[in-house]
N, C-alpha and C. Protein backbone atom coordinates (compact mmCIF):
# COMPACT_ATOMS: atom_id res chain seq x y z
N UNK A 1 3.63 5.69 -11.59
CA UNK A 1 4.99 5.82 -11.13
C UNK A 1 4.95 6.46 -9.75
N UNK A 2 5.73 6.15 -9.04
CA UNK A 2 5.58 6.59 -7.33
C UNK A 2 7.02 6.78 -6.88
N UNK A 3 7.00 8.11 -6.65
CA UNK A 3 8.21 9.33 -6.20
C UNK A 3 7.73 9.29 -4.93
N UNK A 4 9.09 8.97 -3.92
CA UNK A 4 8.99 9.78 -2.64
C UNK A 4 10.01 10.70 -2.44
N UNK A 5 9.52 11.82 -1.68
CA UNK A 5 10.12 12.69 -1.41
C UNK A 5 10.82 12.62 -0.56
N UNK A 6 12.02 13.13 -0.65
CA UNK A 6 13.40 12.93 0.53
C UNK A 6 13.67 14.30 0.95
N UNK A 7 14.28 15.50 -0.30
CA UNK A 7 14.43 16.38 0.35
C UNK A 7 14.19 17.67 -0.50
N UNK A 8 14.46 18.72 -0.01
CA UNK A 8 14.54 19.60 -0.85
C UNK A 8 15.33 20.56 -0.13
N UNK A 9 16.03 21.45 -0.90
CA UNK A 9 17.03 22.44 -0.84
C UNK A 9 17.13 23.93 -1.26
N UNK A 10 17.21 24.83 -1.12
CA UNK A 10 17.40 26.16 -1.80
C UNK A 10 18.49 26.23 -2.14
N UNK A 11 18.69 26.77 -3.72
CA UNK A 11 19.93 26.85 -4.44
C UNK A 11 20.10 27.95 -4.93
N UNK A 12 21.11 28.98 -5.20
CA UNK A 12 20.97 30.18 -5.78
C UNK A 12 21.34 29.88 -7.05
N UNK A 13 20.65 30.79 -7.90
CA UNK A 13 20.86 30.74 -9.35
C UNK A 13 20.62 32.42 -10.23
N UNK A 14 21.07 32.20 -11.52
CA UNK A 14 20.74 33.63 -12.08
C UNK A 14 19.15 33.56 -13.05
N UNK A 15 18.86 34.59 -12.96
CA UNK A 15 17.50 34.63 -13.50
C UNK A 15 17.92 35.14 -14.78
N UNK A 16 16.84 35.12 -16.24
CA UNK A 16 17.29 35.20 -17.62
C UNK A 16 17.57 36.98 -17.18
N UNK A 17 17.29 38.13 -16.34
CA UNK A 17 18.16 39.07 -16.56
C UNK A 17 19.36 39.32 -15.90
N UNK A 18 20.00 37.97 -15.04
CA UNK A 18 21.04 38.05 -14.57
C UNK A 18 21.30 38.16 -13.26
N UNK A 19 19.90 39.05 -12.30
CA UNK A 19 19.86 38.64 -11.26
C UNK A 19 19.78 37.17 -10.29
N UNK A 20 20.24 37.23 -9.11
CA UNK A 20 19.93 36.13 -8.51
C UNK A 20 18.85 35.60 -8.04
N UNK A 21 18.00 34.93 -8.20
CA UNK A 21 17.40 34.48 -7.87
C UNK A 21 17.57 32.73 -7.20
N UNK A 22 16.38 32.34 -6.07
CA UNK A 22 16.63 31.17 -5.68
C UNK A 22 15.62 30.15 -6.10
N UNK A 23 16.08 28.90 -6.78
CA UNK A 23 15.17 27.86 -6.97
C UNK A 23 15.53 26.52 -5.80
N UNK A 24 14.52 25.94 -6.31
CA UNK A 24 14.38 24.80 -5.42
C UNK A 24 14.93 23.62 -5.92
N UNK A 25 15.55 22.78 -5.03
CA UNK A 25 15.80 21.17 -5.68
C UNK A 25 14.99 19.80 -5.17
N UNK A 26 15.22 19.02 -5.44
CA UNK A 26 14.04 18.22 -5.19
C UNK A 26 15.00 17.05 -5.31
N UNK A 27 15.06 16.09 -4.39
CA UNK A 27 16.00 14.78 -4.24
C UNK A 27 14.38 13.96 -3.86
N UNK A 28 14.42 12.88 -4.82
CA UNK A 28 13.64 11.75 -4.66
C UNK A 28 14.27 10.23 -4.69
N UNK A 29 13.24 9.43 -4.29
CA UNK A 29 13.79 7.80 -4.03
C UNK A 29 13.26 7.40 -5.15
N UNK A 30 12.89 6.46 -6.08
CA UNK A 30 12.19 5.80 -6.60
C UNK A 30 12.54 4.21 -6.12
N UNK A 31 11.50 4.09 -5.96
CA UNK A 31 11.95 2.17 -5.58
C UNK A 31 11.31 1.34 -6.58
N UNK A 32 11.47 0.85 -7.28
CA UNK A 32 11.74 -0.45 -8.50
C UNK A 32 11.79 -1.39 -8.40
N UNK A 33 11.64 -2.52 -8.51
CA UNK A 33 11.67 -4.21 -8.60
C UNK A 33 11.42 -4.28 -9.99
N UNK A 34 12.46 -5.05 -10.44
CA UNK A 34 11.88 -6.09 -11.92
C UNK A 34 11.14 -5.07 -12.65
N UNK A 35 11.59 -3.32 -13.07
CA UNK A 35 10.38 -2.87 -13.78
C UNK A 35 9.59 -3.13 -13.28
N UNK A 36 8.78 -3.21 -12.11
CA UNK A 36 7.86 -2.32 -11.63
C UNK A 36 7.99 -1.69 -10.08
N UNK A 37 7.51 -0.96 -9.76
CA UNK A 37 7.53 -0.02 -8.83
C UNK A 37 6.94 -0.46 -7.25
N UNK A 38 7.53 -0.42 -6.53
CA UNK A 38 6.32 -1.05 -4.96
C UNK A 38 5.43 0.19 -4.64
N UNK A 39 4.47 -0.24 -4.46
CA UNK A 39 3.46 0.63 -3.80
C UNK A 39 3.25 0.07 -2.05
N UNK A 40 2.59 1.18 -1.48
CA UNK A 40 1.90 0.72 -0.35
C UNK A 40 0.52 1.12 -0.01
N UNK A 41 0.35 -0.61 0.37
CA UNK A 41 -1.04 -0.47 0.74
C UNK A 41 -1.55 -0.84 1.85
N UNK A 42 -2.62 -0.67 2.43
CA UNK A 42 -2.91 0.02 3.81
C UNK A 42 -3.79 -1.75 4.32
N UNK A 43 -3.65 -2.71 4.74
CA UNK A 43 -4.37 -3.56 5.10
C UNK A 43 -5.45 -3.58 6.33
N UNK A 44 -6.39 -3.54 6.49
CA UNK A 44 -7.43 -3.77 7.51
C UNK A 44 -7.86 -5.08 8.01
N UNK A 45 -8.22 -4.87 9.59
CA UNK A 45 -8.80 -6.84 9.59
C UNK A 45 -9.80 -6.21 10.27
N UNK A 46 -10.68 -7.08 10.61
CA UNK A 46 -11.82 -7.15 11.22
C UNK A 46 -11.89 -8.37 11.69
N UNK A 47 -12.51 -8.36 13.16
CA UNK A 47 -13.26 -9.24 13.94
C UNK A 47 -12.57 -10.53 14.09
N UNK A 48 -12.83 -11.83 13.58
CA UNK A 48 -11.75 -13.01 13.83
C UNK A 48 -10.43 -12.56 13.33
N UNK A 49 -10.53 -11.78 12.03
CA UNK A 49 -9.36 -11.65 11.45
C UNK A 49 -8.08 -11.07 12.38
N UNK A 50 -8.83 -10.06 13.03
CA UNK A 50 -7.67 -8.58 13.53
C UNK A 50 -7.53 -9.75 15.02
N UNK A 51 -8.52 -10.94 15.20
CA UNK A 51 -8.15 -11.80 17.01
C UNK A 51 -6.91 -12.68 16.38
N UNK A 52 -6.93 -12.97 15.29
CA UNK A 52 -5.51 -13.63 14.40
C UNK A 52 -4.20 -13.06 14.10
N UNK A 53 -4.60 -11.81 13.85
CA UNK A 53 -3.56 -11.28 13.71
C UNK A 53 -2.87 -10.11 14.89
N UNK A 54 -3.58 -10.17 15.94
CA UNK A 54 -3.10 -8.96 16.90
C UNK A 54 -2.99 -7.83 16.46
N UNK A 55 -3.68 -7.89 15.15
CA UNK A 55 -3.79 -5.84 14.99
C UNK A 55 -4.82 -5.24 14.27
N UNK A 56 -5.66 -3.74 14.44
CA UNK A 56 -6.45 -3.92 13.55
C UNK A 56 -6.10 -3.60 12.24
N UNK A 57 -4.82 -3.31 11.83
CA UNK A 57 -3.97 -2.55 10.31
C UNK A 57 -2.88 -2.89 10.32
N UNK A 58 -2.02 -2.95 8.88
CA UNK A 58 -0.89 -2.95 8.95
C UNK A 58 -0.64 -2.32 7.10
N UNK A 59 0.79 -1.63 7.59
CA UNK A 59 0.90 -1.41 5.73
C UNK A 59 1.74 -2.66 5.23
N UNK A 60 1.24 -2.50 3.82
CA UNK A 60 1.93 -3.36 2.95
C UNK A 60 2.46 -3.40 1.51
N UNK A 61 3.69 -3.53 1.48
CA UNK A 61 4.60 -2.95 0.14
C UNK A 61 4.66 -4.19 -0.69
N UNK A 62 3.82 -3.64 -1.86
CA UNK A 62 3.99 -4.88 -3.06
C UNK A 62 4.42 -4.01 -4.15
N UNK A 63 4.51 -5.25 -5.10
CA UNK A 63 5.42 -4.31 -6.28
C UNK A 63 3.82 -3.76 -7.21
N UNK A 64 4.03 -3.09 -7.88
CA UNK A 64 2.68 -2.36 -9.31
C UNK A 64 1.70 -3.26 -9.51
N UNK A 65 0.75 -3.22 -10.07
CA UNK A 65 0.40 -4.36 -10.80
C UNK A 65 0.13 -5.36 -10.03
N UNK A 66 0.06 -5.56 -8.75
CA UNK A 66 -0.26 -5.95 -7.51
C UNK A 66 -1.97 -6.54 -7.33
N UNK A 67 -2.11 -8.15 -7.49
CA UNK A 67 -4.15 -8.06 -7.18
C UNK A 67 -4.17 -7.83 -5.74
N UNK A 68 -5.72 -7.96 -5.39
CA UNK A 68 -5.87 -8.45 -3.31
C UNK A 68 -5.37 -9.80 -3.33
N UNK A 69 -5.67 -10.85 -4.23
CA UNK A 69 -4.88 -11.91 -3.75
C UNK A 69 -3.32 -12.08 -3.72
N UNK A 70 -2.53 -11.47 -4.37
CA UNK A 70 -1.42 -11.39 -4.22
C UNK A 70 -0.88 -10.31 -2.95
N UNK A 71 -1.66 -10.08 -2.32
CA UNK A 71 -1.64 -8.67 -1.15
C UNK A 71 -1.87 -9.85 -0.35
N UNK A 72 -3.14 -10.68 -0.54
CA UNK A 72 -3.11 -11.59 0.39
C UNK A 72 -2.70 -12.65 1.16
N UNK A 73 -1.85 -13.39 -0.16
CA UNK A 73 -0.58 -13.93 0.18
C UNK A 73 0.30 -13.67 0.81
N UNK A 74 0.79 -12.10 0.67
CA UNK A 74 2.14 -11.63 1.64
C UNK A 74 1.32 -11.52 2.94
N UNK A 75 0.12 -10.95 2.96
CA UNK A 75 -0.26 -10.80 4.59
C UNK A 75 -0.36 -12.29 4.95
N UNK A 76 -0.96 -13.47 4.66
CA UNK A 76 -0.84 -14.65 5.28
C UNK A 76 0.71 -15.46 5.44
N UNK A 77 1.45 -14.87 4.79
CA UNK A 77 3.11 -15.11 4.91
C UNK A 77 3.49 -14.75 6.24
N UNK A 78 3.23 -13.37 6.50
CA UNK A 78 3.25 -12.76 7.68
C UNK A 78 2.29 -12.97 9.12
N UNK A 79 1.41 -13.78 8.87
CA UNK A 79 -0.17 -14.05 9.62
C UNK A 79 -0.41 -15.52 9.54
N UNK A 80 0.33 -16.43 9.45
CA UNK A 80 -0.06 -17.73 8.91
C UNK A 80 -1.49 -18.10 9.86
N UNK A 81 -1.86 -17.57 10.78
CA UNK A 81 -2.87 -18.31 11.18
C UNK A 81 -4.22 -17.36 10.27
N UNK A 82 -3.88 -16.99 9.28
CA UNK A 82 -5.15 -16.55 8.79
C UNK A 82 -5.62 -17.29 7.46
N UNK A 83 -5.20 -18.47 7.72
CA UNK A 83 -4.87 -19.62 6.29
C UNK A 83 -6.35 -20.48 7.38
N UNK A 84 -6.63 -19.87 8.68
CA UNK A 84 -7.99 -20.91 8.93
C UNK A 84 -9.16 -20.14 8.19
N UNK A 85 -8.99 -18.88 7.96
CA UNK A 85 -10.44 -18.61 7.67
C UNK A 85 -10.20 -18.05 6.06
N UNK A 86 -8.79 -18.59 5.43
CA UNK A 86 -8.98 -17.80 4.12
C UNK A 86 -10.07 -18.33 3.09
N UNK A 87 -10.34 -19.18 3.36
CA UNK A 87 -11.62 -19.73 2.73
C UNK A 87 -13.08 -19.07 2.47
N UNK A 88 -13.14 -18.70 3.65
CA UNK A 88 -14.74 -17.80 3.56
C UNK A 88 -14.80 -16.61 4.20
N UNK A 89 -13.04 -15.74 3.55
CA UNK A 89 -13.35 -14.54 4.21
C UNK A 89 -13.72 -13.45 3.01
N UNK A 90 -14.19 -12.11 2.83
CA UNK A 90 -14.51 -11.34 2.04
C UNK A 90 -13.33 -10.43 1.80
N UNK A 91 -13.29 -9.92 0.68
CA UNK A 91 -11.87 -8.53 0.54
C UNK A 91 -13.19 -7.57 0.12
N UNK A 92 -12.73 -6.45 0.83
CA UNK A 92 -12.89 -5.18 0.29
C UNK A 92 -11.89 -4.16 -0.17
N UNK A 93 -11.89 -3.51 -1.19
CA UNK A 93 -10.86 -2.34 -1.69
C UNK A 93 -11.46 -0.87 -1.66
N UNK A 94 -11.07 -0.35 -0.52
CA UNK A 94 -11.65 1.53 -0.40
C UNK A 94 -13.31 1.27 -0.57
N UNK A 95 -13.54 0.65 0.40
CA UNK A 95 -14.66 0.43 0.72
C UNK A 95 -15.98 -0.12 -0.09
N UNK A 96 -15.42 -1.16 -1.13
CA UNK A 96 -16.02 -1.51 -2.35
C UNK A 96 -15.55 -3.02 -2.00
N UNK A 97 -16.73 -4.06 -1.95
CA UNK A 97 -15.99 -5.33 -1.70
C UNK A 97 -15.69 -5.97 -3.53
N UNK A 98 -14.63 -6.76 -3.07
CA UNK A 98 -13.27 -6.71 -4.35
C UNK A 98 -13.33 -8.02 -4.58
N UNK A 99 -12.81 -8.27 -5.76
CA UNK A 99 -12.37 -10.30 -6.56
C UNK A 99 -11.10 -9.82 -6.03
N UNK A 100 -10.39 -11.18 -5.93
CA UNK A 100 -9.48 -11.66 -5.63
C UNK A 100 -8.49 -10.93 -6.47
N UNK A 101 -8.59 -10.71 -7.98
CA UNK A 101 -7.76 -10.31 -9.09
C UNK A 101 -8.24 -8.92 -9.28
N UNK A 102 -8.62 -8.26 -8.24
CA UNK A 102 -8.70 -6.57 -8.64
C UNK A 102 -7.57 -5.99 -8.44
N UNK A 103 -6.93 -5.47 -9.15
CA UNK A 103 -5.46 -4.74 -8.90
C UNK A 103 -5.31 -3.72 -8.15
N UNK A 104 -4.31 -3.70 -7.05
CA UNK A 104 -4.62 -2.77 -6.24
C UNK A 104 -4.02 -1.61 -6.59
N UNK A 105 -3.91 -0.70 -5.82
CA UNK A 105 -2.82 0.90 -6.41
C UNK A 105 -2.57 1.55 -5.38
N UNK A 106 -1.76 1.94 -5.16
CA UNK A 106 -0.86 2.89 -4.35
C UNK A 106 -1.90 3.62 -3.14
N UNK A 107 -1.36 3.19 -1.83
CA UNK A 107 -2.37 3.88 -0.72
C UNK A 107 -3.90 3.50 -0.93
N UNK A 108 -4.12 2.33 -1.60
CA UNK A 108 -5.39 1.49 -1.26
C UNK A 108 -5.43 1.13 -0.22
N UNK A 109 -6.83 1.13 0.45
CA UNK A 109 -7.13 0.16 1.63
C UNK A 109 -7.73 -1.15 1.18
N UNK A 110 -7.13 -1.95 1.70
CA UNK A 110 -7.63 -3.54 1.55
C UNK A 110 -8.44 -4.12 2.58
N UNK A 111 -9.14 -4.44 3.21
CA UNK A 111 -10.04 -4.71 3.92
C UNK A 111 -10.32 -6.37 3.66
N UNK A 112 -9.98 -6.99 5.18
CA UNK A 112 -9.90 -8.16 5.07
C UNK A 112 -11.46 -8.54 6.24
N UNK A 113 -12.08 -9.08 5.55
CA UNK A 113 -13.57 -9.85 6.17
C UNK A 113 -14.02 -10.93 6.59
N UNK A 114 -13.69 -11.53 7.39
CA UNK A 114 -14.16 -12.96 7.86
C UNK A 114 -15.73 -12.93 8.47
N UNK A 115 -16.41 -14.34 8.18
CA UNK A 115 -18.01 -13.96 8.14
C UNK A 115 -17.85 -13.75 10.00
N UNK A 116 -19.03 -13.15 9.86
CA UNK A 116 -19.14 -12.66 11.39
C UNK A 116 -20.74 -13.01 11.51
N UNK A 117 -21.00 -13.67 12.75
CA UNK A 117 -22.22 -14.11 13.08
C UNK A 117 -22.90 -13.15 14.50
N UNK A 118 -24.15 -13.57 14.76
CA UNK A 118 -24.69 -12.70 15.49
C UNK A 118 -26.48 -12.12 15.59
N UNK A 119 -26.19 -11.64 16.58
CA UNK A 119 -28.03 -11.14 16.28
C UNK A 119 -28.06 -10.23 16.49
C-alpha cells in the first residue's frame, strides 16, 4: 500500500491527566485505480536506447502488480521509436537483469538495455 505524504499539522489536545498537550496530524493522498494502487518507477536507458529517447531517465506511474513488460509498454507508448530495438533489448530491475513478467514495486529502477557493440 503506498501513502504519500501531504501534510502535517500541530493540534492541541488534552493528555489522560488533563493537561495540554500537542499531537500531530498527518493528511495523506492515496492514489488507487481499479483496487490497485500506482506506484512509481524510476526508468533508465542506455546507449541506443537513451539516443531514442532524448533522455537518460524518466519516472513512471503504473498501477501494483505492475511486470517490466507492462512498464514497457507505457514507456514505448511514450517513445514509439523504441519499438526498433524492442526485440533484442535486455531489462534490468535494481541492478539484477529481469523477465519480462518480473513484477515491479514501488521506486524500482528498470533499466532498459539495447545490445551495444564494440571493442
Amino acid at each position: 500500500m503506498t501513502f504519500h505524504f501531504v501534510d502535517c499539522q500541530t493540534i492541541p489536545s488534552c493528555g489522560n491527566n488533563g493537561k495540554p498537550e500537542k499531537q500531530l496530524k498527518f493528511t495523506v493522498n492515496v492514489h488507487a485505480e481499479n483496487d490497485k494502487f500506482l506506484i512509481e518507477v524510476k526508468v533508465l536507458f542506455f546507449a541506443r536506447a537513451r539516443g531514442l529517447t532524448g533522455t537518460s531517465e524518466m519516472s513512471l506511474e503504473v498501477t501494483s502488480g505492475s511486470s517490466a513488460q507492462d512498464c514497457l509498454k507505457k514507456v514505448i507508448l511514450k517513445f514509439p521509436g523504441l519499438e526498433e530495438i524492442s526485440g533484442c533489448m535486455v531489462l534490468a530491475l535494481n541492478e539484477e537483469y529481469a523477465s519480462e513478467s518480473t513484477v515491479v514495486k514501488h521506486r524500482d529502477e528498470l533499466a532498459i538495455i539495447p545490445p551495444i557493440s564494440g571493442g
